[in-house]
N, C-alpha and C. Protein backbone atom coordinates (compact mmCIF):
# COMPACT_ATOMS: atom_id res chain seq x y z
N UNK A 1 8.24 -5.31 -15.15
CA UNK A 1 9.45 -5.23 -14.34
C UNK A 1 9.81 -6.60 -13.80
N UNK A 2 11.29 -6.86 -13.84
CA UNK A 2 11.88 -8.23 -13.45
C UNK A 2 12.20 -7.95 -11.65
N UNK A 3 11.79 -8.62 -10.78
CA UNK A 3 12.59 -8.10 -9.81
C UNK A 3 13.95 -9.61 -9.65
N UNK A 4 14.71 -8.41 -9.87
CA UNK A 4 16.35 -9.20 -9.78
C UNK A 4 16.38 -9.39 -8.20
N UNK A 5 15.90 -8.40 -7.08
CA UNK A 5 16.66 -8.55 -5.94
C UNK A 5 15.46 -7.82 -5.10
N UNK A 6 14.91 -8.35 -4.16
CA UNK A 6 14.41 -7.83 -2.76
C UNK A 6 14.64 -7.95 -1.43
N UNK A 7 15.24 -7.08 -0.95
CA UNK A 7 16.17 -7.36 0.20
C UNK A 7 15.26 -6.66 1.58
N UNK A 8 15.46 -7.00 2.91
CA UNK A 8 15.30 -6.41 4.00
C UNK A 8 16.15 -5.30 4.01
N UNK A 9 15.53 -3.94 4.26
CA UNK A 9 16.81 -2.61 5.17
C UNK A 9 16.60 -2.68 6.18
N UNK A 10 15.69 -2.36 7.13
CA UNK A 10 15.27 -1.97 7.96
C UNK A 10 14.06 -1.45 8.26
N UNK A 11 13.95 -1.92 9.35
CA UNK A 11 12.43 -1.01 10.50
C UNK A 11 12.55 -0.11 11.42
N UNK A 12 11.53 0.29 11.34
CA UNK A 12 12.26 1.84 12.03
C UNK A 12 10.76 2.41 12.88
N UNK A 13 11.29 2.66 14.00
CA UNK A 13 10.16 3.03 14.76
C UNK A 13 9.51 4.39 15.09
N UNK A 14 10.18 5.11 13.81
CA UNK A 14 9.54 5.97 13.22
C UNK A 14 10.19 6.75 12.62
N UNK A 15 9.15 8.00 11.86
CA UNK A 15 9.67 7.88 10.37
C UNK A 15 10.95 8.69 10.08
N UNK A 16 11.34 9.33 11.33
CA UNK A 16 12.58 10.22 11.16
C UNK A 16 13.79 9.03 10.98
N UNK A 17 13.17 8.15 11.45
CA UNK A 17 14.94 6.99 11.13
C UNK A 17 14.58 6.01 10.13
N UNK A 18 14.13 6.27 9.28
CA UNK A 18 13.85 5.50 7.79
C UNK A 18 15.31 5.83 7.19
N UNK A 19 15.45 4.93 6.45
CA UNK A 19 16.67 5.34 5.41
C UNK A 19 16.75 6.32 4.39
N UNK A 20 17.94 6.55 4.69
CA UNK A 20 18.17 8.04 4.08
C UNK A 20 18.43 8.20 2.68
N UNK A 21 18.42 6.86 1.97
CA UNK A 21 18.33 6.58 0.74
C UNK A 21 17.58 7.36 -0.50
N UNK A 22 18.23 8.47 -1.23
CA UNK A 22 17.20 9.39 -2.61
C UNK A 22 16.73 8.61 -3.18
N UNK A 23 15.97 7.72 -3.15
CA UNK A 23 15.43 7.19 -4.39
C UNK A 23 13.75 6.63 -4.16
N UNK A 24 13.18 6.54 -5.16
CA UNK A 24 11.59 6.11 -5.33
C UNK A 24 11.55 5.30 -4.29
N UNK A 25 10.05 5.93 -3.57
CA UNK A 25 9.06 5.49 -2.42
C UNK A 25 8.08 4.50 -2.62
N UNK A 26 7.69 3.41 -2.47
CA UNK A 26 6.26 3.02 -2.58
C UNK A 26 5.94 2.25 -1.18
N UNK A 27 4.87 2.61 -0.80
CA UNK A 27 4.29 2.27 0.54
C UNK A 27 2.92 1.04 -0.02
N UNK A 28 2.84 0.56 1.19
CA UNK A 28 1.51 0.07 1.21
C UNK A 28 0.74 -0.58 2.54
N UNK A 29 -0.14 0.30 2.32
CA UNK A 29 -0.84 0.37 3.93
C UNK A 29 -2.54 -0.15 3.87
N UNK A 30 -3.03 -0.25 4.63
CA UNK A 30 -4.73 -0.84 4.55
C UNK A 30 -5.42 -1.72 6.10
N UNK A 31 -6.15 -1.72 5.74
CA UNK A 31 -6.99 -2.20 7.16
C UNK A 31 -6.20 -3.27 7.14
N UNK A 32 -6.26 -3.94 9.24
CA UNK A 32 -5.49 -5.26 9.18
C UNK A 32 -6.51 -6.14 8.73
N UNK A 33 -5.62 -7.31 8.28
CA UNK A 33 -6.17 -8.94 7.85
C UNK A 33 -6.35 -8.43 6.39
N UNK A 34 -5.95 -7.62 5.74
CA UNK A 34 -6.55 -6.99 4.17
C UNK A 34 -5.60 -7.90 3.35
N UNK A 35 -4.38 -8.18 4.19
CA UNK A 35 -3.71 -9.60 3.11
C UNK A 35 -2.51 -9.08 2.37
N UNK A 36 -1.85 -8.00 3.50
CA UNK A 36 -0.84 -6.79 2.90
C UNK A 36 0.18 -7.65 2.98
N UNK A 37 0.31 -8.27 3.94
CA UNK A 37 2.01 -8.92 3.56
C UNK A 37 2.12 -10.37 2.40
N UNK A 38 0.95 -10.85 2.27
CA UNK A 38 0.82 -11.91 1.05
C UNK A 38 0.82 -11.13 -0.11
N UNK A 39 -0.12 -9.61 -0.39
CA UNK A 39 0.33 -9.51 -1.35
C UNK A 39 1.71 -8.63 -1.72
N UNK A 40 2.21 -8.00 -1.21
CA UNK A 40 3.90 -7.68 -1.04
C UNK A 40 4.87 -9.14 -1.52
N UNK A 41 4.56 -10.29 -0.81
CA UNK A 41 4.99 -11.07 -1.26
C UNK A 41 5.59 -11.98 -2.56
N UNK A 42 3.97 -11.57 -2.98
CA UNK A 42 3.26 -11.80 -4.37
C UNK A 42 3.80 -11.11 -5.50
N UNK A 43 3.82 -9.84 -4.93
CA UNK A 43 4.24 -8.78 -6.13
C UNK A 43 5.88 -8.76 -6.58
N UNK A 44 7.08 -9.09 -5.10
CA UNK A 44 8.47 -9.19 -4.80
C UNK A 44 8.61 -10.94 -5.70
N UNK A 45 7.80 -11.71 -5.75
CA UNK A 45 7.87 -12.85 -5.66
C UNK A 45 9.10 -13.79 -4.97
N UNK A 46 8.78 -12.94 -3.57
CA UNK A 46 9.70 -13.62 -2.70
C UNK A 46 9.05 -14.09 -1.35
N UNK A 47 8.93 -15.42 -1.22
CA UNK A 47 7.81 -15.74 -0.53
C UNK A 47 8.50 -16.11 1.14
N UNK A 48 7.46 -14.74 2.19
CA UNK A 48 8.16 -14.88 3.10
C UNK A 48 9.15 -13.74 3.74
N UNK A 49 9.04 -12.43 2.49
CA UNK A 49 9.58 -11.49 2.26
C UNK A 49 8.79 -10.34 3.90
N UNK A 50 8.10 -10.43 3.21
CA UNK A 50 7.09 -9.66 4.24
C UNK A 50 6.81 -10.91 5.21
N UNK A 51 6.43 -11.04 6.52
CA UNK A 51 5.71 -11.42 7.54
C UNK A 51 4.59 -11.80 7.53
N UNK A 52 3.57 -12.94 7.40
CA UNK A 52 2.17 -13.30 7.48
C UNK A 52 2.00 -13.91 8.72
N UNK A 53 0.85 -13.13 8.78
CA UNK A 53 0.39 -13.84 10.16
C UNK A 53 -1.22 -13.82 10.31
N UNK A 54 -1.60 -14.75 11.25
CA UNK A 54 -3.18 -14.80 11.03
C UNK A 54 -3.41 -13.83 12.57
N UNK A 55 -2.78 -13.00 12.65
CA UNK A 55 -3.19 -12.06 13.68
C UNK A 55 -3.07 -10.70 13.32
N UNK A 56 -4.40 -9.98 13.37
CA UNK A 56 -4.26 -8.48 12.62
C UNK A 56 -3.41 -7.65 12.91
N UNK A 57 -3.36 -7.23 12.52
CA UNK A 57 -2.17 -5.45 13.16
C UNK A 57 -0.43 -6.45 13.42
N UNK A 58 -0.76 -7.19 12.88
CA UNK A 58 1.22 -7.83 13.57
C UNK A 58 2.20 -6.79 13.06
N UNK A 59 2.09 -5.86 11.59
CA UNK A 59 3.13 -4.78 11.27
C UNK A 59 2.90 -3.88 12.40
N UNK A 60 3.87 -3.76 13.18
CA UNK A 60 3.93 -2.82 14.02
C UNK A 60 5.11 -1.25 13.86
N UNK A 61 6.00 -1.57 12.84
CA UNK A 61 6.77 -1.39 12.47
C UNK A 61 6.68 -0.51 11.19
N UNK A 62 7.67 0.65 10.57
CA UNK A 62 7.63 0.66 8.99
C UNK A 62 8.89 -0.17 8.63
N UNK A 63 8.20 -1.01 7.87
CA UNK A 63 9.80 -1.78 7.52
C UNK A 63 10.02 -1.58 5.67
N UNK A 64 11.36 -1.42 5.54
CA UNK A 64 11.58 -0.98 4.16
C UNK A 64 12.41 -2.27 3.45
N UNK A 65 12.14 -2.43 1.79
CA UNK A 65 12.81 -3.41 1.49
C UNK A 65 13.13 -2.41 0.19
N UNK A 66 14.20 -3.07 0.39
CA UNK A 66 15.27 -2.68 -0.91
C UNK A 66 14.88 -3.25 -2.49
N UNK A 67 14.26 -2.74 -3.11
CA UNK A 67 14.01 -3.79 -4.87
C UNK A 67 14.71 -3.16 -5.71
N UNK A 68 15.50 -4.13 -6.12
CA UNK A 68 16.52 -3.77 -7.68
C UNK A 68 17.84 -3.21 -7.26
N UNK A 69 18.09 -2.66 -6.12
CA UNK A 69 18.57 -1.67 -5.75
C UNK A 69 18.32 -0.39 -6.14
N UNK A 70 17.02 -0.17 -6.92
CA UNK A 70 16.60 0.85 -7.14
C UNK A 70 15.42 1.46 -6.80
N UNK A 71 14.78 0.76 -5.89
CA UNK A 71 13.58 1.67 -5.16
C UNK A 71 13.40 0.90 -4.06
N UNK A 72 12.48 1.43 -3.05
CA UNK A 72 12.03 0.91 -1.67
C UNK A 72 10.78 0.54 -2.02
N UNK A 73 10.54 -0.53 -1.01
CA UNK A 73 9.00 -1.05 -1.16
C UNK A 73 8.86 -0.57 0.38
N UNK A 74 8.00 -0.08 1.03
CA UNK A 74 7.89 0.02 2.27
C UNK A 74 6.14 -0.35 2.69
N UNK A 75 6.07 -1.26 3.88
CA UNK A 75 5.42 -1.97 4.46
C UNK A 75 5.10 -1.23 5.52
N UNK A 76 3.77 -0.51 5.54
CA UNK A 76 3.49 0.35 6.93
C UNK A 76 2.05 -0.53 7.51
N UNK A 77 2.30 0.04 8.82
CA UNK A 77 1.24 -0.66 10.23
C UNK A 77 -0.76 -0.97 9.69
N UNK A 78 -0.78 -1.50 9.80
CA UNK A 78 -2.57 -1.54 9.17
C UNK A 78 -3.45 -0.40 9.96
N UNK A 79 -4.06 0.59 9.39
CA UNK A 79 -4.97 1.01 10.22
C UNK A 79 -6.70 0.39 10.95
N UNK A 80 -7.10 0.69 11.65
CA UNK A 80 -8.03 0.18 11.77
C UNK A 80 -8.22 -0.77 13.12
N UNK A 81 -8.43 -2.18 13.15
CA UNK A 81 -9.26 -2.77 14.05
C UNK A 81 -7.80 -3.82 14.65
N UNK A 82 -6.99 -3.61 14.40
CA UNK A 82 -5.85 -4.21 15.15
C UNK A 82 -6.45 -4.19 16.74
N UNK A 83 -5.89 -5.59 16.88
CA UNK A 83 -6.34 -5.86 18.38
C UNK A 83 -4.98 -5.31 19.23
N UNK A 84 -5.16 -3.94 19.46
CA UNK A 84 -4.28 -3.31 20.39
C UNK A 84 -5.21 -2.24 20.87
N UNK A 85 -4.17 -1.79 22.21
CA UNK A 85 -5.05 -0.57 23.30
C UNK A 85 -5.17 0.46 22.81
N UNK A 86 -5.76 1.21 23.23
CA UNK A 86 -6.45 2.30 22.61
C UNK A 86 -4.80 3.22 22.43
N UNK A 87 -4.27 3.06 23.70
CA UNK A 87 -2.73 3.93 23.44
C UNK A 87 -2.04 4.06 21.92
N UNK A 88 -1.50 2.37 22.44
CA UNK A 88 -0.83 1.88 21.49
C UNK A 88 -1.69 2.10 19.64
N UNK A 89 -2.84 2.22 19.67
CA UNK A 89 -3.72 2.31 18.23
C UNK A 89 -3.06 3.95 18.11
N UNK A 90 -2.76 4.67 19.23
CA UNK A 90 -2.71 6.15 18.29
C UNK A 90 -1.28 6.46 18.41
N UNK A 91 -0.20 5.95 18.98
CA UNK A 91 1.09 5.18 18.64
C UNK A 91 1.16 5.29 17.17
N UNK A 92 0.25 3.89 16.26
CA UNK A 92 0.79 3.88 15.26
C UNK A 92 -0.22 4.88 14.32
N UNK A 93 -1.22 5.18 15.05
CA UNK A 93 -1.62 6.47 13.97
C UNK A 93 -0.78 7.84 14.02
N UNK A 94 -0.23 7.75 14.56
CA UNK A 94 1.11 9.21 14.90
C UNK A 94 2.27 8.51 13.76
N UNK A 95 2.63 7.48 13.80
CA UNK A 95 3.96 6.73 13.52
C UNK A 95 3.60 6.56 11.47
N UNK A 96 1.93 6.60 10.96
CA UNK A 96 1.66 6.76 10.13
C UNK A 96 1.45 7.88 9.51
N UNK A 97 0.55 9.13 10.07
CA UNK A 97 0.44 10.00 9.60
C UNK A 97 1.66 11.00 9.36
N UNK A 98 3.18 10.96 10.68
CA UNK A 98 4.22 11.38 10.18
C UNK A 98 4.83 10.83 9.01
N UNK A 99 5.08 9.38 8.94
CA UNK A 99 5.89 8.86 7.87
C UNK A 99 4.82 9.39 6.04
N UNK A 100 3.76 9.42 6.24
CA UNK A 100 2.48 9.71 4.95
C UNK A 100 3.41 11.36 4.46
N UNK A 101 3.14 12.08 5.68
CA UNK A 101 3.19 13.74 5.23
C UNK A 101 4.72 14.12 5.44
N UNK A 102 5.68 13.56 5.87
CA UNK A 102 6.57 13.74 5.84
C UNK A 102 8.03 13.28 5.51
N UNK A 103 7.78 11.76 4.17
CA UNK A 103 8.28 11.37 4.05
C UNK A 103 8.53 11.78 2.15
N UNK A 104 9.52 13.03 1.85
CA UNK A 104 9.82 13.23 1.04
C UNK A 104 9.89 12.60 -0.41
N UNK A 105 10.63 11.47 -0.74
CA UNK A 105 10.85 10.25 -1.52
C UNK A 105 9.63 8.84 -1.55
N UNK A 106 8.34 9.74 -1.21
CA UNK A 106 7.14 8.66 -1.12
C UNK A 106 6.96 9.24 -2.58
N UNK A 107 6.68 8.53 -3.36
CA UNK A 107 5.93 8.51 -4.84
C UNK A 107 4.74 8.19 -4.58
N UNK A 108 4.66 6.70 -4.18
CA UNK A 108 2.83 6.43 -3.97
C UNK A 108 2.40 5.68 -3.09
N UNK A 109 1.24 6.12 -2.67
CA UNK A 109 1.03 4.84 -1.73
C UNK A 109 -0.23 3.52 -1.59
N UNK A 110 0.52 2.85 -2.19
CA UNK A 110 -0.91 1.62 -2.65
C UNK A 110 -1.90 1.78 -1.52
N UNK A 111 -3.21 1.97 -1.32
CA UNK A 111 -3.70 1.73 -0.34
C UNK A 111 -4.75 0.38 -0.23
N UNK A 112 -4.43 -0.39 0.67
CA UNK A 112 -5.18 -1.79 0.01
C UNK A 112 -6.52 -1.97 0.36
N UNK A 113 -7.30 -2.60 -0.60
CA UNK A 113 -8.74 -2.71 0.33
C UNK A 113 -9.14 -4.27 -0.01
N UNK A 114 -10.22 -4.93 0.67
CA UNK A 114 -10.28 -6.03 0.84
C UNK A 114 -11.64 -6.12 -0.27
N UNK A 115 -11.50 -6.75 -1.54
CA UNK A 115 -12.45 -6.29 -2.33
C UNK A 115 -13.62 -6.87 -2.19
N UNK A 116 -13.92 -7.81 -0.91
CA UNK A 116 -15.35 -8.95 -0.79
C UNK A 116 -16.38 -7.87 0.10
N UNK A 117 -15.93 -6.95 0.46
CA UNK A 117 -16.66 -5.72 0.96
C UNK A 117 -17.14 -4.75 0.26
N UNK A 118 -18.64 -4.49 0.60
CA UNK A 118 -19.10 -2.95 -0.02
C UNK A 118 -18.14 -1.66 0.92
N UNK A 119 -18.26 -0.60 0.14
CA UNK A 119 -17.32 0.50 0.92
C UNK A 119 -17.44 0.85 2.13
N UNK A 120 -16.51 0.83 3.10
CA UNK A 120 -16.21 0.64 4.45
C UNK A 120 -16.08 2.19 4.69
N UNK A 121 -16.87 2.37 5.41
CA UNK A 121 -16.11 4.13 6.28
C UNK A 121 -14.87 4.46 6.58
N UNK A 122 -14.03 3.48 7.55
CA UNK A 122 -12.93 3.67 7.87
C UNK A 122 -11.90 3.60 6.46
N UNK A 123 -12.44 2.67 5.20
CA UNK A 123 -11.26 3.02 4.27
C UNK A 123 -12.00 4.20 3.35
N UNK A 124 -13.18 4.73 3.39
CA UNK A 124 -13.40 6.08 2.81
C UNK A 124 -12.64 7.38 3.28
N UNK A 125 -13.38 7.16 5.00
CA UNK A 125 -12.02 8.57 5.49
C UNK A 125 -10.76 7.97 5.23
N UNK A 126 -10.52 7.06 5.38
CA UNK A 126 -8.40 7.16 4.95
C UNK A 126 -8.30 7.58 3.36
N UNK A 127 -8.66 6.94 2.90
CA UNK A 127 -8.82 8.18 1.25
C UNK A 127 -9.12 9.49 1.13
N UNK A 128 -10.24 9.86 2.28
CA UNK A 128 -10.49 11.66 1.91
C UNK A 128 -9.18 12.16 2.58
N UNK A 129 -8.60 11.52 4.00
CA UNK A 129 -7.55 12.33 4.20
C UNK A 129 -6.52 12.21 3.49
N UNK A 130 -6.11 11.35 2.55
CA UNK A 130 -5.00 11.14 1.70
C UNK A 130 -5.61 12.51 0.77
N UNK A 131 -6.58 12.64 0.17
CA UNK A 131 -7.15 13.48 -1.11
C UNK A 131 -6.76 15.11 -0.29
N UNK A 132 -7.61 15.01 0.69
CA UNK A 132 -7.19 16.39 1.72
C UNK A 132 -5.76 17.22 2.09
N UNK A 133 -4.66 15.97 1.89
CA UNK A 133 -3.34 15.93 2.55
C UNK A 133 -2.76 16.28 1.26
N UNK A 134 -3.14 16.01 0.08
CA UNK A 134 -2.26 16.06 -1.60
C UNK A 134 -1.33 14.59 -1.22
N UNK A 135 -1.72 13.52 -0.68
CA UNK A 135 -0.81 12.38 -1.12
C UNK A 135 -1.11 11.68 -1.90
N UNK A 136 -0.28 11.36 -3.03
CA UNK A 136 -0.41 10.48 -4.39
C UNK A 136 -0.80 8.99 -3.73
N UNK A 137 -2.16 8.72 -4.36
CA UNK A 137 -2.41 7.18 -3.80
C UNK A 137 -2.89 6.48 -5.11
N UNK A 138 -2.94 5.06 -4.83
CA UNK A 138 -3.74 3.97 -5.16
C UNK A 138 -4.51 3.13 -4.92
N UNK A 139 -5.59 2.48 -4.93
CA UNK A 139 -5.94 1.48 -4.47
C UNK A 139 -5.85 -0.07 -5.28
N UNK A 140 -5.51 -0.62 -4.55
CA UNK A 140 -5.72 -2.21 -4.74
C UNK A 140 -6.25 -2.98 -3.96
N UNK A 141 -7.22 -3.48 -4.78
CA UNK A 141 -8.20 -4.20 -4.45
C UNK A 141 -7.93 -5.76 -4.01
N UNK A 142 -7.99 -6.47 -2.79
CA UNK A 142 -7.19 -7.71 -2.65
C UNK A 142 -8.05 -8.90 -2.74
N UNK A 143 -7.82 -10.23 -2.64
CA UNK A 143 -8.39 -10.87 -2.26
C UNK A 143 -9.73 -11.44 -3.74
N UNK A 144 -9.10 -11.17 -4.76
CA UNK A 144 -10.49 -11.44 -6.03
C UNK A 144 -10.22 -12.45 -6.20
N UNK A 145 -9.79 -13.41 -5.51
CA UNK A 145 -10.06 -15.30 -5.69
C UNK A 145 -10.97 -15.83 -5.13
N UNK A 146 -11.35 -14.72 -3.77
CA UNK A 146 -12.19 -14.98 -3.11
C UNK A 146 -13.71 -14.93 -3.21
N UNK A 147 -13.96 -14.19 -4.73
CA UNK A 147 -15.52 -14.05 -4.91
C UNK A 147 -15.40 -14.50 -6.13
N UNK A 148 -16.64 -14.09 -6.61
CA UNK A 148 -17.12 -14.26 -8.29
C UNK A 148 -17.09 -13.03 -8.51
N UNK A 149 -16.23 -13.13 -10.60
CA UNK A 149 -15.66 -12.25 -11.09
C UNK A 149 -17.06 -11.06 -10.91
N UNK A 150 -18.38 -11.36 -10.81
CA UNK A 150 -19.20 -10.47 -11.17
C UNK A 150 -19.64 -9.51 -9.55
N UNK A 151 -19.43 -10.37 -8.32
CA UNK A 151 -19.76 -9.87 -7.48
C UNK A 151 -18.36 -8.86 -7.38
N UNK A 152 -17.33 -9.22 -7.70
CA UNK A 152 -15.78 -8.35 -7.57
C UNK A 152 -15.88 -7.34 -7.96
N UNK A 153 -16.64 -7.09 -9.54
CA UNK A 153 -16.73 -5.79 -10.22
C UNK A 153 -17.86 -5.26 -10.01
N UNK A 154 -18.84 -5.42 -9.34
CA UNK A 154 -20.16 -4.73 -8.59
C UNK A 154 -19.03 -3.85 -7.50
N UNK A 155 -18.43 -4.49 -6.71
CA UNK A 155 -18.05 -4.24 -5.35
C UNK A 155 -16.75 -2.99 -5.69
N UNK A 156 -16.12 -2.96 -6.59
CA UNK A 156 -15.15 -1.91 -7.16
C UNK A 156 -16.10 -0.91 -8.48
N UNK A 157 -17.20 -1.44 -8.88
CA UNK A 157 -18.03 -0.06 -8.84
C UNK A 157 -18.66 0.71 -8.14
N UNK A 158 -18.97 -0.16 -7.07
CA UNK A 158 -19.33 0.68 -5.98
C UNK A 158 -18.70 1.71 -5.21
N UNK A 159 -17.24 0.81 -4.85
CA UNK A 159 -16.02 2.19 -4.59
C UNK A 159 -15.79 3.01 -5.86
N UNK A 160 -16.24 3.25 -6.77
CA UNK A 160 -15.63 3.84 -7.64
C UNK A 160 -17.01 4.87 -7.39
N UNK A 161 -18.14 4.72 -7.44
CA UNK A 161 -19.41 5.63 -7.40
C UNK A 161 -18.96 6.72 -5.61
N UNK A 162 -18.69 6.00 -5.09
CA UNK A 162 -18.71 6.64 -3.65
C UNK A 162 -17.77 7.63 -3.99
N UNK A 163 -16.37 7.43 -4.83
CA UNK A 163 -15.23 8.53 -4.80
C UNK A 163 -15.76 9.30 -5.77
N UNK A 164 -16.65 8.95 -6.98
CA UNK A 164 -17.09 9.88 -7.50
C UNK A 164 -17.92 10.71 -7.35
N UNK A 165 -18.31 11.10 -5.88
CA UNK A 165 -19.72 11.23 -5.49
C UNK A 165 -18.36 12.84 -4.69
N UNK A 166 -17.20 12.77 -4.73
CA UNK A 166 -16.35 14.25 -3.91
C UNK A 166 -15.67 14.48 -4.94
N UNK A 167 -14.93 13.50 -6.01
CA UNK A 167 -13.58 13.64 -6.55
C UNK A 167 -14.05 13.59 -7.96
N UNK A 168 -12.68 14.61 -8.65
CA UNK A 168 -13.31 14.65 -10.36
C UNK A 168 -13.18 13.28 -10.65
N UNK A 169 -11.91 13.10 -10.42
CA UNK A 169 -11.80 11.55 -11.24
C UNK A 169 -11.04 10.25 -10.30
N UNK A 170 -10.70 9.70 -10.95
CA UNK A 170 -10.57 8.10 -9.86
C UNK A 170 -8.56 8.32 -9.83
N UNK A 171 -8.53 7.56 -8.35
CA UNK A 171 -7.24 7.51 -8.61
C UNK A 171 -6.61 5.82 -9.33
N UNK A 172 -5.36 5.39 -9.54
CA UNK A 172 -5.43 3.99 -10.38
C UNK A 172 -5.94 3.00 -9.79
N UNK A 173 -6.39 2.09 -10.20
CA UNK A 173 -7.20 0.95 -9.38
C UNK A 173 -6.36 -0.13 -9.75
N UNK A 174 -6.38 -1.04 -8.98
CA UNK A 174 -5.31 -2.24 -9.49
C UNK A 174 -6.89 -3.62 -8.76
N UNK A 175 -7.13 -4.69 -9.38
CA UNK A 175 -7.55 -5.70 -8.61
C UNK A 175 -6.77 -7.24 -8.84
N UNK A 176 -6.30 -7.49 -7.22
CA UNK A 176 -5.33 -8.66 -7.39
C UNK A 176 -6.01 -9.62 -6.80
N UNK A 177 -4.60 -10.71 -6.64
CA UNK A 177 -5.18 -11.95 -6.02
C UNK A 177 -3.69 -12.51 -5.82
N UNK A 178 -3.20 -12.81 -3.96
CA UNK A 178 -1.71 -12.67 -3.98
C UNK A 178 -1.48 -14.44 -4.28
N UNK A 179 -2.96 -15.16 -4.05
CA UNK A 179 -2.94 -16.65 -4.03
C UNK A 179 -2.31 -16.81 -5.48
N UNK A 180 -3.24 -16.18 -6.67
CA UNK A 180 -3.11 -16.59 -7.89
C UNK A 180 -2.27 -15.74 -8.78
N UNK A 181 -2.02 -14.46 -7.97
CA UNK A 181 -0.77 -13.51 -8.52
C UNK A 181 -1.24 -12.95 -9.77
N UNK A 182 -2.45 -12.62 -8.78
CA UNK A 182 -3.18 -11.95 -10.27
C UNK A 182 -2.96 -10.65 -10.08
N UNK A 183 -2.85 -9.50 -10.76
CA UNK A 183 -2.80 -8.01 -11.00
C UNK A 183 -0.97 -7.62 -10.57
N UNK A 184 -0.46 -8.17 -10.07
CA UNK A 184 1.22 -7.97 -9.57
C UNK A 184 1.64 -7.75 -10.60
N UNK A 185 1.44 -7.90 -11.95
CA UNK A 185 2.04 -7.49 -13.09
C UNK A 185 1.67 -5.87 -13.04
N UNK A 186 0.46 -5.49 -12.87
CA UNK A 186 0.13 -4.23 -13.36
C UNK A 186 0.54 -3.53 -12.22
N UNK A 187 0.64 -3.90 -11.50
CA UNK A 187 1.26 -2.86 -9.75
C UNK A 187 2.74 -2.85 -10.66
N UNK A 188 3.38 -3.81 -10.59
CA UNK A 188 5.12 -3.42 -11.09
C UNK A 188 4.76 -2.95 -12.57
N UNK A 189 4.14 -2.65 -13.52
CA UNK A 189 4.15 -2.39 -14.60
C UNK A 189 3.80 -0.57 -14.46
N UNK A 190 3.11 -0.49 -13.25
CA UNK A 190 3.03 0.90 -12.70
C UNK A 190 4.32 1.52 -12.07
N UNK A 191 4.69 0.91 -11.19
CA UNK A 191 5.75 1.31 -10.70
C UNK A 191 6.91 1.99 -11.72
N UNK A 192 7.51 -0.08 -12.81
CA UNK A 192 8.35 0.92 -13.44
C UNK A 192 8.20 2.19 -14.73
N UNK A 193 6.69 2.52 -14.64
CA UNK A 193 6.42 3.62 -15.51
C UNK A 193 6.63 4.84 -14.91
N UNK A 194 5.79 5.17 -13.85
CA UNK A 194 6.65 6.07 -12.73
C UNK A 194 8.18 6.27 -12.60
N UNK A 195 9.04 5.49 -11.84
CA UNK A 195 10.00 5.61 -11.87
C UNK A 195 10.93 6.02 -13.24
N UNK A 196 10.59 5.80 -14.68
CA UNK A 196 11.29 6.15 -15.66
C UNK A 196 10.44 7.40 -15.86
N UNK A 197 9.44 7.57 -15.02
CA UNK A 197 9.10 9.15 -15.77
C UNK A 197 9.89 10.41 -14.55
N UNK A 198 10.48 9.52 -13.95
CA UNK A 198 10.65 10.44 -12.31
C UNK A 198 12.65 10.72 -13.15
N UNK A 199 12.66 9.67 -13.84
CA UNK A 199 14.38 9.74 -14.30
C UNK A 199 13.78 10.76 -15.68
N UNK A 200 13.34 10.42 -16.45
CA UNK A 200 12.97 10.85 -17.59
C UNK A 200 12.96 12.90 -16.77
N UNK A 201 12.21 13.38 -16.21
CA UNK A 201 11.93 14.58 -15.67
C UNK A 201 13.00 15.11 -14.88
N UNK A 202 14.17 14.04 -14.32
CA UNK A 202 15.01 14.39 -13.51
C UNK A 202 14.64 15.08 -12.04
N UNK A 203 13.79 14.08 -11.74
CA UNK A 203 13.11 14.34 -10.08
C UNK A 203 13.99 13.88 -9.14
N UNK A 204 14.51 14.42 -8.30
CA UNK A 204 15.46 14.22 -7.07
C UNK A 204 14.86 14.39 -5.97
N UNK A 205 15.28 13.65 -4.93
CA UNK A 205 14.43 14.02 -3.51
C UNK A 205 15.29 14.26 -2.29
């Protein structure tokens, strides 16, 4: 996929005032500092598109961007260790779990993980409740510039043994790198296969 155009819509402080736009969903959410808005960046190749910051949890927001004029990329809050109050942490776990289960026109939702880690609890339960909930996910794996190719694929067999240890089979795995723009081909090469199978079937939302 070429992206001709990635635009800002809007943020919305929650999920009932997202845009009302029918067309293909893709989210992407993950622990903070996981490197979500570099790789959004990466993938739009519009640098600057998304927000970076060296302070965790800064998405506070769901913010949606317009690609092609034919689908949304949407940018949701990091779960996890964001340096905010205990309030404000279940704020955006309310502001997530509505927009996840109740946002009609979601196709998928990348879920990112930081691949220099063995499997983390907090991103195991956010996968069983995605598996629990019936939401279509993914994972992508971030950050593989940062190790050796051999410690990378130890560390994504390992997540792959843990999901196989509840689930028949794996959901898609993507492993990137937003420095070297590695795997952004196969995230948009996913996308536009989806989306022509969603026209192809005549799926409306």
């Amino acid at each position: 996929m070429l992206i001709k155009s990635a635009i800002f819509e809007k943020s919305s402080q929650r999920w009932q005032d997202c845009p009302d736009d029918k067309i293909p969903e893709y989210a992407f959410i993950g622990r903070s500092n996981v490197g979500k808005s570099s790789l959004i960046n990466a993938v739009t190749n519009h640098k600057g598109l998304a927000k970076t910051s060296q302070t965790p949890g800064k998405t506070q927001l769901i913010n949606h961007f317009r690609i092609n004029n034919d689908w949304f990329l949407t940018d949701l809050p990091g779960y996890g260790y964001a340096k905010v109050s205990k309030s404000q942490r279940q704020v955006f776990e309310k502001l997530i779990t509505g927009y996840i289960l109740n946002r009609k026109n979601l196709v998928n939702l990348f879920t990112l993980i930081d691949i220099r880690h063995t499997p983390q609890k907090i991103d195991l339960e956010f996968l069983e409740w995605c598996g629990e909930n019936g939401v279509p996910f993914s994972i992508i794996f971030t950050k593989e510039d940062k190790m050796k190719p051999n410690a990378a694929k130890s560390n994504v067999e390992k997540y792959s043994q843990r999901l196989l240890e509840t689930w028949e089979e794996l959901p898609p795995m993507f492993i990137t790198s937003a420095e070297k723009k590695t795997g952004t081909d196969a995230i948009l090469d996913f996308i536009e296969q989806t989306n022509q199978l969603l026209r192809d079937n005549k799926v409306g939302f």
